[in-house]
C-alpha atoms as a PDB file:
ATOM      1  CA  UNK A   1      99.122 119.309  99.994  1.00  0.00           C
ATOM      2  CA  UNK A   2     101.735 117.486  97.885  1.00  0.00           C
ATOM      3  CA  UNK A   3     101.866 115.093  94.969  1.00  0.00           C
ATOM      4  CA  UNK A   4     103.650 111.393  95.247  1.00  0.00           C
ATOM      5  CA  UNK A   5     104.542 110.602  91.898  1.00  0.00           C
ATOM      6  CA  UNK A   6     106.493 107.280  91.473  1.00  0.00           C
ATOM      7  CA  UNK A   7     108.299 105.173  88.241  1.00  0.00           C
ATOM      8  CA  UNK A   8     108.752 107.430  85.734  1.00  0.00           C
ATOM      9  CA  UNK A   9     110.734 105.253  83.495  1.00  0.00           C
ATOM     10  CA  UNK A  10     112.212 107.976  81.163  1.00  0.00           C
ATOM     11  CA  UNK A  11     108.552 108.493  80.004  1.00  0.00           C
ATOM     12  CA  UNK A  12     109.082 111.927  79.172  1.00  0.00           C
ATOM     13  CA  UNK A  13     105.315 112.598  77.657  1.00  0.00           C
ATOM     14  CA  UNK A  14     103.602 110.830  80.692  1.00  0.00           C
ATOM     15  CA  UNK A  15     105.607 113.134  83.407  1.00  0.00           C
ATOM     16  CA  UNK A  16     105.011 116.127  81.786  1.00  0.00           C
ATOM     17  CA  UNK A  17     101.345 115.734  82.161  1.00  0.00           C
ATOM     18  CA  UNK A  18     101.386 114.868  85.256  1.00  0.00           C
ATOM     19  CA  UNK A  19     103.122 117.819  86.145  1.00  0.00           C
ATOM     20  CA  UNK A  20     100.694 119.671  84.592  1.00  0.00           C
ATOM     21  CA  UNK A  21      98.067 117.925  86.282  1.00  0.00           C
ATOM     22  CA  UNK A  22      99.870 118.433  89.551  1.00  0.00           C
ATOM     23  CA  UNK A  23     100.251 122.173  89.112  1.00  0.00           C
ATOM     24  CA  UNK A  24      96.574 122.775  88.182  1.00  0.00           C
ATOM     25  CA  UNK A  25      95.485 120.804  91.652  1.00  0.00           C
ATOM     26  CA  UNK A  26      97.497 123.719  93.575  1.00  0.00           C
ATOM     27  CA  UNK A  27      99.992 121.202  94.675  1.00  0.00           C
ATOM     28  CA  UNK A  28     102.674 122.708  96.848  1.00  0.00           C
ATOM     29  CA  UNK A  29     105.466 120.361  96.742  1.00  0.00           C
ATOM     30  CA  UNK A  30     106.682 116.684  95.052  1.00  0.00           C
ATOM     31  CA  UNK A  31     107.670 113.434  96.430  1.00  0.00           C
ATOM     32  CA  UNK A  32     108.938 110.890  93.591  1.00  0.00           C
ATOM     33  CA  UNK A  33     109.726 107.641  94.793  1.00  0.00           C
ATOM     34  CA  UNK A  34     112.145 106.612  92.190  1.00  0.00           C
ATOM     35  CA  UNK A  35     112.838 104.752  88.926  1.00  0.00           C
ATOM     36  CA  UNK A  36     112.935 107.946  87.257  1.00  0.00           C
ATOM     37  CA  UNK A  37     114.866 106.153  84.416  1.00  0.00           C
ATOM     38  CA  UNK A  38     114.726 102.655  83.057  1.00  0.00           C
ATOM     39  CA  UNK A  39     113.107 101.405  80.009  1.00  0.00           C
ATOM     40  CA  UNK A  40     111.681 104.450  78.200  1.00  0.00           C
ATOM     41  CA  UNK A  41     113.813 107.113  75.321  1.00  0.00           C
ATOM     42  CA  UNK A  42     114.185 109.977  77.639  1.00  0.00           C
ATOM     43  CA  UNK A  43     116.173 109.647  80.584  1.00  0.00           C
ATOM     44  CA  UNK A  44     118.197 112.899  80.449  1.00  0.00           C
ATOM     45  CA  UNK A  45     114.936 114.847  80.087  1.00  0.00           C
ATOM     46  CA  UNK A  46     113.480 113.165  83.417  1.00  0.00           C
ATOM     47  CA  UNK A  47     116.407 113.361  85.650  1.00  0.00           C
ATOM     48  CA  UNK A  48     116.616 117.055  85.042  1.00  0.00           C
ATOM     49  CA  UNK A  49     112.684 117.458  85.080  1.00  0.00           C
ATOM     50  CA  UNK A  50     112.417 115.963  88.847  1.00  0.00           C
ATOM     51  CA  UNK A  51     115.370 117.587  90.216  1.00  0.00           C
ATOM     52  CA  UNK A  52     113.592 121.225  89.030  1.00  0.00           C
ATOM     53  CA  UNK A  53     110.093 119.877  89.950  1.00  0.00           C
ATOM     54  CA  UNK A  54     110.581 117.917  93.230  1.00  0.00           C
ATOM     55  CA  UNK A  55     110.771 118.748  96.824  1.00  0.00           C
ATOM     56  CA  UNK A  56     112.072 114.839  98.067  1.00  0.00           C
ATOM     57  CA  UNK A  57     113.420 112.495  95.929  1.00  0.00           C
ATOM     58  CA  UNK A  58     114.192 108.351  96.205  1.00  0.00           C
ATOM     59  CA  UNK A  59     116.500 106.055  94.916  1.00  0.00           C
ATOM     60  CA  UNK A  60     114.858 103.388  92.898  1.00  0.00           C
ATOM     61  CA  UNK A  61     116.258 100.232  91.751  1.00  0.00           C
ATOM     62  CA  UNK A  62     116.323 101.348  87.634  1.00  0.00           C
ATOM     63  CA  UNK A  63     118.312 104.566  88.794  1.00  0.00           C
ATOM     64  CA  UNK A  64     120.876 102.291  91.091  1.00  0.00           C
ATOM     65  CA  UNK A  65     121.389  99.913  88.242  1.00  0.00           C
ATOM     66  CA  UNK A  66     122.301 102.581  85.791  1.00  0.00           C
ATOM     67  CA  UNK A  67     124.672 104.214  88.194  1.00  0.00           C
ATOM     68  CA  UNK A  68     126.254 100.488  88.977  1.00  0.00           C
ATOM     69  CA  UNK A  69     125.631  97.218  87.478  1.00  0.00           C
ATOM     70  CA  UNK A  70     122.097  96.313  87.416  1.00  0.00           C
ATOM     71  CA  UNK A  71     121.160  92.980  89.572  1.00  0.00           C
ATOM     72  CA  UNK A  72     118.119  90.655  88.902  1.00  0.00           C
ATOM     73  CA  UNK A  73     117.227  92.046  85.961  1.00  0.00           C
ATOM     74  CA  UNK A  74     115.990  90.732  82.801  1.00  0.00           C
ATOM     75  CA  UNK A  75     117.512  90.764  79.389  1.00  0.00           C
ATOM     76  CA  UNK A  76     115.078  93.686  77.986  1.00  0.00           C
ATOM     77  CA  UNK A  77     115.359  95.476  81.223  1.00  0.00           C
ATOM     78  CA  UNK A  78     119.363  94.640  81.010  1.00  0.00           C
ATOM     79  CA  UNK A  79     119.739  96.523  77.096  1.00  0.00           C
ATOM     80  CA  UNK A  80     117.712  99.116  78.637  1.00  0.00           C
ATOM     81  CA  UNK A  81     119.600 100.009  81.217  1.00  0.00           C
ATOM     82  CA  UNK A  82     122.875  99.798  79.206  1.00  0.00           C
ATOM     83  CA  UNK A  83     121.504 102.021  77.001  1.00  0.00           C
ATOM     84  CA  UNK A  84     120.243 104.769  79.709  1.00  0.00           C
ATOM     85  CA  UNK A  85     123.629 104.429  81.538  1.00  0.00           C
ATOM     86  CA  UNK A  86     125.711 105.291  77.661  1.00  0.00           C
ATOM     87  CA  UNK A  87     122.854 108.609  77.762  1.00  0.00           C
ATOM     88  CA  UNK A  88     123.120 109.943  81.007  1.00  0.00           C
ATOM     89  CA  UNK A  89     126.807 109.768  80.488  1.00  0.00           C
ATOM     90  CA  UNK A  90     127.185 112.032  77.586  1.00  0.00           C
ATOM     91  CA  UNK A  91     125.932 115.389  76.523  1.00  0.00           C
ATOM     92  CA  UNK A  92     126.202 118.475  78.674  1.00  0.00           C
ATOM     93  CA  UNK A  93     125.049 118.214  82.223  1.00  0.00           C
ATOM     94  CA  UNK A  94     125.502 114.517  82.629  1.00  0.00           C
ATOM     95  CA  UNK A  95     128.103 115.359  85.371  1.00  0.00           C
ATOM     96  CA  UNK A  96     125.237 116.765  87.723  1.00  0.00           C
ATOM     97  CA  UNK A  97     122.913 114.521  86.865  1.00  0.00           C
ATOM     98  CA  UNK A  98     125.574 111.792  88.060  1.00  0.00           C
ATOM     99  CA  UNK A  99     125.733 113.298  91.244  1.00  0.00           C
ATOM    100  CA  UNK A 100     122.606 114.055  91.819  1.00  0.00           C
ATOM    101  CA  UNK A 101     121.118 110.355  91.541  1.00  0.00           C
ATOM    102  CA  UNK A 102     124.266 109.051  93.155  1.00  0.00           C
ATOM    103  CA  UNK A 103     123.176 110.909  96.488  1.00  0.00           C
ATOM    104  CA  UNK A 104     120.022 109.788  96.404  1.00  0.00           C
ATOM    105  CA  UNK A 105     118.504 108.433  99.323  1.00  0.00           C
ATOM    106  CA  UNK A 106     116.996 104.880  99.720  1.00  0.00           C
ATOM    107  CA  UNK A 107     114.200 105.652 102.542  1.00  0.00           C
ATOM    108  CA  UNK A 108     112.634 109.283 103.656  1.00  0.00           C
ATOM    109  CA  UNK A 109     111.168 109.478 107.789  1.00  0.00           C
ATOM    110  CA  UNK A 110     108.572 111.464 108.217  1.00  0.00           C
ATOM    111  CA  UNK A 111     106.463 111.672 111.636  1.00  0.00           C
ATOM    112  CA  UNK A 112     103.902 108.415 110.696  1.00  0.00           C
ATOM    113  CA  UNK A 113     105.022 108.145 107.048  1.00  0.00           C
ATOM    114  CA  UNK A 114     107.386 106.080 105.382  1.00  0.00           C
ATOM    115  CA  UNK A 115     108.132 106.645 101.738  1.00  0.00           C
ATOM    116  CA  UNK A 116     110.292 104.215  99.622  1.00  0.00           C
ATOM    117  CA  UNK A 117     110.573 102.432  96.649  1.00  0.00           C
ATOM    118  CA  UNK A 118     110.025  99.289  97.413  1.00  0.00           C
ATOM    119  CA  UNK A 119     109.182  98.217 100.756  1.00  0.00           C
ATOM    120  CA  UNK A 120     109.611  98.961 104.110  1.00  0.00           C
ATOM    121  CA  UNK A 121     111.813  95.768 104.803  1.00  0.00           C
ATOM    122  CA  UNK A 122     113.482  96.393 101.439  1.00  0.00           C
ATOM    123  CA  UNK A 123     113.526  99.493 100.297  1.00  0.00           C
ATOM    124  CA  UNK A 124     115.059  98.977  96.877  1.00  0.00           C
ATOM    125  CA  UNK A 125     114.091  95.849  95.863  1.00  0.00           C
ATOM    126  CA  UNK A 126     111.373  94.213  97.120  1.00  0.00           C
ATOM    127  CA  UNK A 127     108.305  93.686  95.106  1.00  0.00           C
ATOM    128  CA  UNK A 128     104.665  94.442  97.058  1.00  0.00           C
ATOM    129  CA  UNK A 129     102.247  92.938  95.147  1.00  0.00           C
ATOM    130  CA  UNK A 130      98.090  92.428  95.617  1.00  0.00           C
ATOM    131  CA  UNK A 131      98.250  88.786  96.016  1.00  0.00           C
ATOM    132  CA  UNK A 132     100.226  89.106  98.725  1.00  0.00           C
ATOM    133  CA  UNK A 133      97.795  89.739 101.268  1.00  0.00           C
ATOM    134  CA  UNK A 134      97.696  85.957 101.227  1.00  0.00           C
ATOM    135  CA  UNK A 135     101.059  86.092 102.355  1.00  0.00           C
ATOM    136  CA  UNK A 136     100.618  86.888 105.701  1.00  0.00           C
ATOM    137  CA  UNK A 137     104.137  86.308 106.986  1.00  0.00           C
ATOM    138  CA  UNK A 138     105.636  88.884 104.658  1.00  0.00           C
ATOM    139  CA  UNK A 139     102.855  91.206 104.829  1.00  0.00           C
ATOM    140  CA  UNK A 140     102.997  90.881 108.814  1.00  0.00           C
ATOM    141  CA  UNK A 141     106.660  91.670 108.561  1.00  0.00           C
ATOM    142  CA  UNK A 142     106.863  94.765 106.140  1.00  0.00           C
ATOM    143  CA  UNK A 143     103.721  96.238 108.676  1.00  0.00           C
ATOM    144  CA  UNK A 144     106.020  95.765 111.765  1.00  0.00           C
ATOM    145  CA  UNK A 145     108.549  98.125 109.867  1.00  0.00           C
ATOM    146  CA  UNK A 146     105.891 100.476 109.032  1.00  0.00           C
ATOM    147  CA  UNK A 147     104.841 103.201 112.011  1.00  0.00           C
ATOM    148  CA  UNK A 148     101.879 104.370 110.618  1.00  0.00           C
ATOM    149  CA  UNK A 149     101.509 104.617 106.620  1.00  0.00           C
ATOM    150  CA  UNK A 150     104.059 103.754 104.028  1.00  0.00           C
ATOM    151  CA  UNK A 151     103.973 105.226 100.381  1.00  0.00           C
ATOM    152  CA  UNK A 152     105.789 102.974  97.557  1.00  0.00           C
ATOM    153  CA  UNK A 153     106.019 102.335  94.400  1.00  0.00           C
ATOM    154  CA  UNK A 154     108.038  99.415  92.098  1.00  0.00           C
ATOM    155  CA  UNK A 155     104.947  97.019  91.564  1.00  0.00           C
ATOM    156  CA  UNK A 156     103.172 100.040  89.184  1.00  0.00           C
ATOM    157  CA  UNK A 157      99.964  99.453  90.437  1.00  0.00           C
ATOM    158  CA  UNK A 158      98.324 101.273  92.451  1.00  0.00           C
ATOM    159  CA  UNK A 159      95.633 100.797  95.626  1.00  0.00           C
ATOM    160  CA  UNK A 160      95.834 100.372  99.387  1.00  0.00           C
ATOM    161  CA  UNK A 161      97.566  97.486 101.894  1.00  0.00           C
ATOM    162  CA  UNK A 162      94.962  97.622 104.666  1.00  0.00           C
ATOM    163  CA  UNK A 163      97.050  95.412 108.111  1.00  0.00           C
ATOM    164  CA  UNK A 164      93.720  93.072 108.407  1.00  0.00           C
ATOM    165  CA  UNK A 165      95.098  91.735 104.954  1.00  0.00           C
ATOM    166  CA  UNK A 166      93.191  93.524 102.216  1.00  0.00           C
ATOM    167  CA  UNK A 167      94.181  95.480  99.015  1.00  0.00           C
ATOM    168  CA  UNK A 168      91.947  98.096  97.514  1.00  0.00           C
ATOM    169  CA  UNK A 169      93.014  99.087  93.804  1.00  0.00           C
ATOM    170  CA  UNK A 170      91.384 102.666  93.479  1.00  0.00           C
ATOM    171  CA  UNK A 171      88.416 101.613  91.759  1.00  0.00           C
ATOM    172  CA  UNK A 172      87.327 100.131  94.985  1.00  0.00           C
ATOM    173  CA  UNK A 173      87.318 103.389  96.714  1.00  0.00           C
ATOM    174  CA  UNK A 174      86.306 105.780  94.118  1.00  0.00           C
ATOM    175  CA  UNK A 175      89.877 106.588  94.009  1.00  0.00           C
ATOM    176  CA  UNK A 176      89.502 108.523  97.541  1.00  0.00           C
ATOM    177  CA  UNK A 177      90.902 106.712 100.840  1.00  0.00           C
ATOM    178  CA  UNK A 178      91.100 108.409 104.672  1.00  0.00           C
ATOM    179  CA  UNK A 179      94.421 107.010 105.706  1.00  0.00           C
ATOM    180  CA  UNK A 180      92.790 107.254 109.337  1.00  0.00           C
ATOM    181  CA  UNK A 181      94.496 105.166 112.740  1.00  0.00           C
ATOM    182  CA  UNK A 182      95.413 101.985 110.990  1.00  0.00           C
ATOM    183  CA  UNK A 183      98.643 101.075 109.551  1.00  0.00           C
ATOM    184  CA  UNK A 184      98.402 101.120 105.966  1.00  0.00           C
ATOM    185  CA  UNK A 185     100.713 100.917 102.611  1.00  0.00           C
ATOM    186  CA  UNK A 186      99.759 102.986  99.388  1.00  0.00           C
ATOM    187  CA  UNK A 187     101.252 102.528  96.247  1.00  0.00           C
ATOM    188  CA  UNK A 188     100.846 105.358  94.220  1.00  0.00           C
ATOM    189  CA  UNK A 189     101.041 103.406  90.881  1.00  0.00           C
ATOM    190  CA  UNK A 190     103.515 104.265  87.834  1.00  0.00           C
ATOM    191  CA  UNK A 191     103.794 107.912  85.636  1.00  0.00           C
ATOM    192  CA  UNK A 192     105.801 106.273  82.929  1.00  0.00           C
ATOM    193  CA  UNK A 193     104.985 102.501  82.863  1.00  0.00           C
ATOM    194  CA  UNK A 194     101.522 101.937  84.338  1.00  0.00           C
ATOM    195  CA  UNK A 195     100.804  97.690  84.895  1.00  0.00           C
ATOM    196  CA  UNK A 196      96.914  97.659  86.073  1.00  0.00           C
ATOM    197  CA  UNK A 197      95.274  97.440  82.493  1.00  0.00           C
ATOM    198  CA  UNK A 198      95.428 101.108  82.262  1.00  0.00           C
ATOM    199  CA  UNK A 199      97.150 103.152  79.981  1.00  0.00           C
ATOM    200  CA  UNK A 200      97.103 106.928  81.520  1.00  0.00           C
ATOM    201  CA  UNK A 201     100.103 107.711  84.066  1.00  0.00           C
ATOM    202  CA  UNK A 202      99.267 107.501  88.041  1.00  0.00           C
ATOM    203  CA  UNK A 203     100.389 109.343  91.109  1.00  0.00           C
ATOM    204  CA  UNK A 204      98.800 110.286  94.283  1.00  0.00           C
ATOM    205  CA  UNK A 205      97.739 113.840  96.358  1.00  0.00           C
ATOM    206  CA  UNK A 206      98.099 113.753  99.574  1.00  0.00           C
ATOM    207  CA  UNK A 207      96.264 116.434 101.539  1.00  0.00           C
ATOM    208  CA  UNK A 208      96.312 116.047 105.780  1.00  0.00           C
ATOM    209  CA  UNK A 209      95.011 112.692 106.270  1.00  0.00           C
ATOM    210  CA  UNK A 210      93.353 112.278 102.877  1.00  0.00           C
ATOM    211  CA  UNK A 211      94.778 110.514  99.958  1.00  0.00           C
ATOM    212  CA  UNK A 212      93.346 111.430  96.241  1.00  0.00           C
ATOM    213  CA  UNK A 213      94.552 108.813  93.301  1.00  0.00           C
ATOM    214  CA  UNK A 214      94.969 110.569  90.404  1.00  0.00           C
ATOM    215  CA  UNK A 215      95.007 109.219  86.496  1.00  0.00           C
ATOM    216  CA  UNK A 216      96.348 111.232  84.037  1.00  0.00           C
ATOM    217  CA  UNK A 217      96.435 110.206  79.762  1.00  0.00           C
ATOM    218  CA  UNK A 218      99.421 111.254  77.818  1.00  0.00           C
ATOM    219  CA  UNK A 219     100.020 110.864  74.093  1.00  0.00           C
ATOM    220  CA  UNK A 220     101.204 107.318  74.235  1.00  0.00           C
ATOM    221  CA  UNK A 221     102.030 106.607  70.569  1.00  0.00           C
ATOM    222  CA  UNK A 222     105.084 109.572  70.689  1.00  0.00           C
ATOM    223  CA  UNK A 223     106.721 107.570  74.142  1.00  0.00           C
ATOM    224  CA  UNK A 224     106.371 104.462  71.877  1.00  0.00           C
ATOM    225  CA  UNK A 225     107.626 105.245  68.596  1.00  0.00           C
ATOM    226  CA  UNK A 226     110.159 106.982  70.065  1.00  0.00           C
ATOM    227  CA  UNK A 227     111.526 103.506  71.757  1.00  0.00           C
ATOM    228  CA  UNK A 228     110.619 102.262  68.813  1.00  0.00           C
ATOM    229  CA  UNK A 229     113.801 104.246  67.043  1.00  0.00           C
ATOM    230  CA  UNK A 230     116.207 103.109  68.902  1.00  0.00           C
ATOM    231  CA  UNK A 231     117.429  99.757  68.885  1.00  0.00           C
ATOM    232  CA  UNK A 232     118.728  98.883  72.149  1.00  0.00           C
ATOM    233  CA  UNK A 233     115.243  99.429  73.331  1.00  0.00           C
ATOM    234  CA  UNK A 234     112.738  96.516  72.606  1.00  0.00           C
ATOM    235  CA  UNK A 235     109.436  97.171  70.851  1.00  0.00           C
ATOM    236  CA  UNK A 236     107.872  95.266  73.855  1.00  0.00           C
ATOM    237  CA  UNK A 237     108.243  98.071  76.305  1.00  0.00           C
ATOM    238  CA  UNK A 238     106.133 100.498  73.316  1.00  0.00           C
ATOM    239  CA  UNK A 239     103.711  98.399  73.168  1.00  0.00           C
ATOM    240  CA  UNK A 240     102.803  97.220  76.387  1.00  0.00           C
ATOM    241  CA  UNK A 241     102.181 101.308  77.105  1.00  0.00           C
ATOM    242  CA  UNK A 242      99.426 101.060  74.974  1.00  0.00           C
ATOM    243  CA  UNK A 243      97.304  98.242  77.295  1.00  0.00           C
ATOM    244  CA  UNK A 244      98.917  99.615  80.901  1.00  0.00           C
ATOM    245  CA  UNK A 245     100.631  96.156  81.262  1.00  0.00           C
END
């Protein structure tokens, strides 16, 4: 049985529940799918929380852009990463925590599984979001890629891509899902920066075949006053932890 945690966002509060969550579900090992830092006051703190905690780890496009330049991004999300980038490059430690997100790896193969940040056609990148199952083009593409099931993150909201075109958030299915004989692509939603109108961190158990989504609260106010403090963080990314937006 493991845990798939994904977009931590230097969320500090938020992954530290979730570990805690993780560890009293008899987990045995951790997949994070990236964007561990980005946006939120603790980046330090999260880089060396995941390399302790987790078995597999991904490169996600926050932890690229504060290792090189960041591309695409927008002028909050720009300061932010400035910011992260001047952190992780002082104080003691920063040299391993260099190295250990510059060998990150962009994709992980398992027998039937996929895991990424992304997508399967872009692992890095590329956005999957629900209204795209009326996109059948690109969702036709991305399942060609995909052998069996694909786990993902980067959107920050969680459900199921079903290959005849559908997209169950986990409300749909009680927050239980058989991944079964058809293709399919899970996201396993955000820790540090949930976006589906929900407030407490996400993250998915898998267990065999099974798939468990998992929501876990955190004391929001301390993540947001403490972006609050510092200036080269906008108040925007405090408060939209409050309404999971």
């Amino acid at each position: 049985m493991r845990a798939i945690i994904s977009d931590i966002h230097g969320n500090l509060e938020a992954l530290e529940s979730v570990l805690a969550d993780i560890k009293d579900r008899g987990v045995t090992e951790i997949y994070c799918l990236g964007d561990i830092v980005g946006y939120g006051p603790n980046p330090r703190e999260c880089v060396d929380l995941v390399r302790q905690s987790c078995a597999q780890v991904i490169l996600g496009n926050h932890d690229q852009g504060a290792l090189f330049d960041p591309e695409g991004f927008n002028a909050g999300a720009e300061r932010a990463i400035f910011w992260t980038r001047s952190v992780l490059e002082t104080g003691a430690g920063s040299e391993e925590r260099w190295e250990f997100l510059g060998e990150l790896p962009r994709i992980i193969k398992e027998p039937n599984r996929l895991f990424v940040h992304g997508s399967a056609r872009n692992p890095l990148n590329e956005y999957v979001f629900p209204e795209d199952i009326y996109n059948q083009r690109k969702m036709e593409r991305i399942f060609s890629l995909v052998e069996k099931h694909c786990f993902q993150g980067h959107t920050h909201i969680p459900g199921v891509f079903t290959e005849d075109m559908n997209f169950l958030p986990p409300e749909e299915v009680n927050f239980e899902y058989d991944l079964g004989d058809q293709k399919c692509l899970v996201n396993v939603g955000s820790v540090g920066q949930p976006r589906n109108g929900v407030p407490d961190s996400s993250y998915v158990i898998l267990d065999g075949e099974h798939i468990t989504f998992r929501r876990v609260p955190y004391d929001v106010e301390v993540t947001a006053n403490k972006i609050y403090a510092i200036p080269d963080l906008d108040n925007f990314l405090g408060d939209r932890l409050r309404d999971g937006r």
